[in-house]
Protein backbone atom coordinates (compact mmCIF):
# COMPACT_ATOMS: atom_id res chain seq x y z
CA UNK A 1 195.77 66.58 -63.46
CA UNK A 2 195.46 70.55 -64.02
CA UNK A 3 192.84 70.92 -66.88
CA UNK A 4 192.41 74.25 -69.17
CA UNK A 5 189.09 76.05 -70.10
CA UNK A 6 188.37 78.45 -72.42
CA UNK A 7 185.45 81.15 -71.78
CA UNK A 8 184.12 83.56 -74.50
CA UNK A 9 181.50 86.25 -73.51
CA UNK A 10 180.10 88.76 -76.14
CA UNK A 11 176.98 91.37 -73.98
CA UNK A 12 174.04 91.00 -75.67
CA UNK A 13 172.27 89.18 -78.42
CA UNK A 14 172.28 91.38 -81.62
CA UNK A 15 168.85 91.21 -83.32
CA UNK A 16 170.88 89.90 -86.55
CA UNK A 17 173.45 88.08 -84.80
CA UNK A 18 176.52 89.54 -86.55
CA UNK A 19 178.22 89.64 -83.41
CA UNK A 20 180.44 86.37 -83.10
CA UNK A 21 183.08 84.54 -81.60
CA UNK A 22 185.55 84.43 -83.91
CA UNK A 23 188.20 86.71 -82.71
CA UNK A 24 188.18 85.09 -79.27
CA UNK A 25 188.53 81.97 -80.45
CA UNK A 26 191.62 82.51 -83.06
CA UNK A 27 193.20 83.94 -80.13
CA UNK A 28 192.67 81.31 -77.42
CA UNK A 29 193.25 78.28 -80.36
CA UNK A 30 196.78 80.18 -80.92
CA UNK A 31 197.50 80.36 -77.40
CA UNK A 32 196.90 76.85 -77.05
CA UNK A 33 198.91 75.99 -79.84
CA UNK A 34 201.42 78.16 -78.72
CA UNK A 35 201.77 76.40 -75.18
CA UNK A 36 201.24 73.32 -76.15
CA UNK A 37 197.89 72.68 -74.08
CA UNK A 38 194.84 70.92 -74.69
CA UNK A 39 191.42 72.92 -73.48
CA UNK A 40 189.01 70.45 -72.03
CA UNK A 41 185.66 72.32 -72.19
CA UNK A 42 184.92 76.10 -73.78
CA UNK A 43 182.37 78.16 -72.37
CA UNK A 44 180.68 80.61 -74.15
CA UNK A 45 177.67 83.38 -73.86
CA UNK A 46 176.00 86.24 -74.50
CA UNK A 47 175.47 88.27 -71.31
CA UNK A 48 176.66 91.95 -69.93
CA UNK A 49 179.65 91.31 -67.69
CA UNK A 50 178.66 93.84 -65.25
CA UNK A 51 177.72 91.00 -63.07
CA UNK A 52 178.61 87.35 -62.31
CA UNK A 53 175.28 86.44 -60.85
CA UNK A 54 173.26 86.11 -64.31
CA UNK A 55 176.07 84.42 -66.33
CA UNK A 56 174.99 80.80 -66.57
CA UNK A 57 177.99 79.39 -68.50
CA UNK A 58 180.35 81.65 -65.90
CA UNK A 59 178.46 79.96 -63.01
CA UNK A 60 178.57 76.79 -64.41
CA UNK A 61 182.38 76.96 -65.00
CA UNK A 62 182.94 77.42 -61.78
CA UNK A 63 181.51 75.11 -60.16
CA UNK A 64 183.30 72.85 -62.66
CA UNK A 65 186.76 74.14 -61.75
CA UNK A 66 189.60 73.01 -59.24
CA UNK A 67 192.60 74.07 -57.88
CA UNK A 68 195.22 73.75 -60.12
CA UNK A 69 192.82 74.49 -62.86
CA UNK A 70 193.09 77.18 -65.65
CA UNK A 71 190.57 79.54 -67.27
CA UNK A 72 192.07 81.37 -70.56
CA UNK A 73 190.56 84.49 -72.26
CA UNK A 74 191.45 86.36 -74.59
CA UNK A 75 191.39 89.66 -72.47
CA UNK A 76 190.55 90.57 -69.23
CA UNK A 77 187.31 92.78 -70.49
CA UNK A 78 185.61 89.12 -71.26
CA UNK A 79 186.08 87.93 -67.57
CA UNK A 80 184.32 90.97 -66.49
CA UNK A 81 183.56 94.98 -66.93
CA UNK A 82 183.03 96.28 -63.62
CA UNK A 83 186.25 96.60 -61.17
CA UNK A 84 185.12 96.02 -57.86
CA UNK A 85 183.13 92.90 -58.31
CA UNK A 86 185.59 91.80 -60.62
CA UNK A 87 188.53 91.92 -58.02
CA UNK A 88 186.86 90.74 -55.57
CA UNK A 89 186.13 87.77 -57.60
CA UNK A 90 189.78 87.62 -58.96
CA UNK A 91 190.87 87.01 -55.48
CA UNK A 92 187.88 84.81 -54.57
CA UNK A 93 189.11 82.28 -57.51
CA UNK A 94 193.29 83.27 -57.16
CA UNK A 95 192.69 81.71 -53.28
CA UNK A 96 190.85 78.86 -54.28
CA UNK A 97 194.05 77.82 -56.57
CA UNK A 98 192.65 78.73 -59.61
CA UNK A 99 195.02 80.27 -62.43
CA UNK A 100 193.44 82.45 -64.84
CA UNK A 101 195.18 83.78 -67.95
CA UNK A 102 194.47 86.95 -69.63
CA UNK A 103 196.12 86.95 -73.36
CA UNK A 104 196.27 90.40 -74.15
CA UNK A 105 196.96 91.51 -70.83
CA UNK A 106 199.80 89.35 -69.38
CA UNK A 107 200.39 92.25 -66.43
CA UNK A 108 197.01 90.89 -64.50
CA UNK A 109 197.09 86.97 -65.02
CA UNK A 110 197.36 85.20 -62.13
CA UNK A 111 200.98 83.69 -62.55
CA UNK A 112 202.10 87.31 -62.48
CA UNK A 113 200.03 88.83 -59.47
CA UNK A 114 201.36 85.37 -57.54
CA UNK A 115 204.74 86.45 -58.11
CA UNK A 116 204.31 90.02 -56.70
CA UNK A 117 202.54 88.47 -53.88
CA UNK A 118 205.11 85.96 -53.47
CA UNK A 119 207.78 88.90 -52.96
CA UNK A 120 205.18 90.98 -50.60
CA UNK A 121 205.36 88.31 -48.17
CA UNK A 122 208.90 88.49 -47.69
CA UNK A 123 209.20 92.15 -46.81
CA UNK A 124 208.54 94.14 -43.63
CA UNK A 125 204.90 95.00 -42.63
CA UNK A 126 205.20 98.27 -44.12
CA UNK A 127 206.75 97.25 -47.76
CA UNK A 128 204.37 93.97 -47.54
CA UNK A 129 201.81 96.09 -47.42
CA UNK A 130 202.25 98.87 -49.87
CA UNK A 131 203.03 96.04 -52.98
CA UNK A 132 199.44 94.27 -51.52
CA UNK A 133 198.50 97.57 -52.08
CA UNK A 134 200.06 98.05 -55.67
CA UNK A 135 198.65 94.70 -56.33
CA UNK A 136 195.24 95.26 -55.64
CA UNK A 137 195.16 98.72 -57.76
CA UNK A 138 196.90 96.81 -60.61
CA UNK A 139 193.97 94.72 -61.32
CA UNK A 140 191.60 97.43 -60.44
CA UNK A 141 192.77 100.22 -62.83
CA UNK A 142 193.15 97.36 -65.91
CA UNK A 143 189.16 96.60 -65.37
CA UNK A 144 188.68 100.53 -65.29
CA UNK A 145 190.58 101.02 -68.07
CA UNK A 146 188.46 98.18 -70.27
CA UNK A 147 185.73 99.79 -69.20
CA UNK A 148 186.18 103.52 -69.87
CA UNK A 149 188.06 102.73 -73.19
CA UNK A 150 184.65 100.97 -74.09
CA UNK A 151 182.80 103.99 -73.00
CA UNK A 152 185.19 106.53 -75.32
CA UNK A 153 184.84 104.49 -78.15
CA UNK A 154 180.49 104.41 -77.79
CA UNK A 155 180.60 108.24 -77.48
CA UNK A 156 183.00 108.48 -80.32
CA UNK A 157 180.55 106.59 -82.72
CA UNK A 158 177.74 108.77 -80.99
CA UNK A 159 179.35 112.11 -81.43
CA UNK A 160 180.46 111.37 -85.00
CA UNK A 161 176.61 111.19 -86.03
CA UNK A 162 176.10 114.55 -85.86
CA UNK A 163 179.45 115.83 -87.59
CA UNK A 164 179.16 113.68 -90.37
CA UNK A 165 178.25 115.24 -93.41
CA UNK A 166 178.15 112.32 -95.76
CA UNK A 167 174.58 112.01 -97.40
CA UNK A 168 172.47 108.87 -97.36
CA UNK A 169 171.77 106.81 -100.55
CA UNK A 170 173.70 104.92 -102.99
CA UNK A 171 172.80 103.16 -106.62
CA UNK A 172 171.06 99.51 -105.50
CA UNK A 173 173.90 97.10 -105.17
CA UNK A 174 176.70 99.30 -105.46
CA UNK A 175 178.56 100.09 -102.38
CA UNK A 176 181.55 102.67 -101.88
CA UNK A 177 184.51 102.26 -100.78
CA UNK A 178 185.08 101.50 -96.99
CA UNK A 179 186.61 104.28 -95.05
CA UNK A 180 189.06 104.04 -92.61
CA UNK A 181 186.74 104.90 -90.06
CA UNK A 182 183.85 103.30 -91.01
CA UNK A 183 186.04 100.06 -90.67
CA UNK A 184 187.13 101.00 -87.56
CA UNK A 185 183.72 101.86 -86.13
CA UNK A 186 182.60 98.35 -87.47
CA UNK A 187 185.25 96.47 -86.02
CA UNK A 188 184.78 98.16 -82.89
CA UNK A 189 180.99 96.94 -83.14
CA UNK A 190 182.08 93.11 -83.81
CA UNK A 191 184.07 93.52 -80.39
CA UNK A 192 181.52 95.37 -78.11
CA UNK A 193 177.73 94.20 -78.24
CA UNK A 194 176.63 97.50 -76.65
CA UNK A 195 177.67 99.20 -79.83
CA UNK A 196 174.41 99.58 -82.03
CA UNK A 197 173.82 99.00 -85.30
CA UNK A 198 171.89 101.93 -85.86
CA UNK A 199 174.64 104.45 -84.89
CA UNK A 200 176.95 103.50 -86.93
CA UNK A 201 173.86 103.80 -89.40
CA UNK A 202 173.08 107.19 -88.59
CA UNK A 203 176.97 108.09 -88.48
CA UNK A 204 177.87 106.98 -91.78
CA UNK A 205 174.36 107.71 -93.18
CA UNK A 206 174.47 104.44 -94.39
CA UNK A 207 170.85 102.19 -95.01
CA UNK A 208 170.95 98.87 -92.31
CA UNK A 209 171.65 96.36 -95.56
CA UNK A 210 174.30 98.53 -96.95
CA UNK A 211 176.15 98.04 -93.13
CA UNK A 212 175.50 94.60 -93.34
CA UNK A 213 177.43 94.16 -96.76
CA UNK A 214 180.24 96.19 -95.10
CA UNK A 215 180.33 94.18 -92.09
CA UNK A 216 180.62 90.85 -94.27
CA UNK A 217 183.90 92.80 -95.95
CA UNK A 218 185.25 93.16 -92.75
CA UNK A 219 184.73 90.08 -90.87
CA UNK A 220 185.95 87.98 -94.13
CA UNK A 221 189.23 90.08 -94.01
CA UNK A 222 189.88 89.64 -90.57
């Protein structure tokens, strides 16, 4: 019997854990619902994803996992961050018979690689090897492109401290209303751990409990 697992990662503990689950797990519950499968364990952490070798729940998982077997996230940035480890690990677990499914990005799960593969090995040496080729640089520019996108969007928030011209201080228990881009920046930092608090502080010159009020607005309308 092939079994499913679902495996949530978030990078670091926030000092007031704000950061949570929650988006992760509407996602995989809907693609369970949505497929009709039943997940037999969840796995779930806070730890960078630049590595494999300090992720106990990862490690654990593994071990736990056999062929046949399926690991679901919601996107490919929660299996990991960096793109050579992470393909060489995407291969290490696609030859042991082990499917993994990315939700948001359907273009790297394993039941889509297999089928490119599948038509590489019936072409000539030279064709077999060029969509190999294509194959491997598939999966390698979608972990770059997690990666750098997460990078933009931190030096965004960081640059945007400086231009912002709004001035600190409001009346006691009376908050503004949310910008576009404040909500933005804030949603970004429910998704990305390495996102501090304090920059979107300094950036929206906005006191630590006045963020946390806006951060409640946001995560109750998402």
């Amino acid at each position: 019997m092939n079994n499913y697992f679902k495996y949530k990662r978030i990078s670091t503990k926030e000092e007031r854990g704000l950061q949570k689950y929650n988006r992760q797990e509407a996602a995989l519950n809907k693609y369970a619902a949505e497929n009709g499968i039943e997940f037999v364990a969840e796995f779930q952490e806070d730890v960078s994803g630049k590595s494999f070798d300090n992720r106990k729940e990862w490690n654990r998982l593994e071990k736990l996992v056999q062929p046949g077997d399926t690991i679901v996230f919601k996107d490919i940035s929660r299996f990991t961050r960096e793109a050579n480890n992470g393909y060489n690990k995407y291969m290490e677990l696609l030859e042991r018979g082990i499917e993994l499914v990315f939700i948001d990005n359907p273009t790297v799960s394993t039941a889509y690689i297999k089928q490119l593969l599948n038509v590489a090995e019936q072409q000539n040496i030279v064709a077999r090897t060029s969509l190999e080729s294509t194959v491997k640089l598939l999966i390698i520019v979608e972990l770059d492109r997690v990666e750098q996108e997460r990078l933009i969007l931190i030096n965004r928030i960081k640059c945007g401290i400086s231009a912002s011209e709004k001035q600190q201080g409001r009346k006691p228990g009376q908050l503004d209303k949310m910008t576009a881009e404040l909500e933005a920046d804030i949603k970004a930092f429910l998704g990305d751990r390495s996102i501090k608090q304090v920059d979107l502080m300094e950036k929206h010159k906005i006191s630590r409990n006045t963020l946390k009020k806006y951060i409640e607005l946001v995560k109750e309308n998402s």
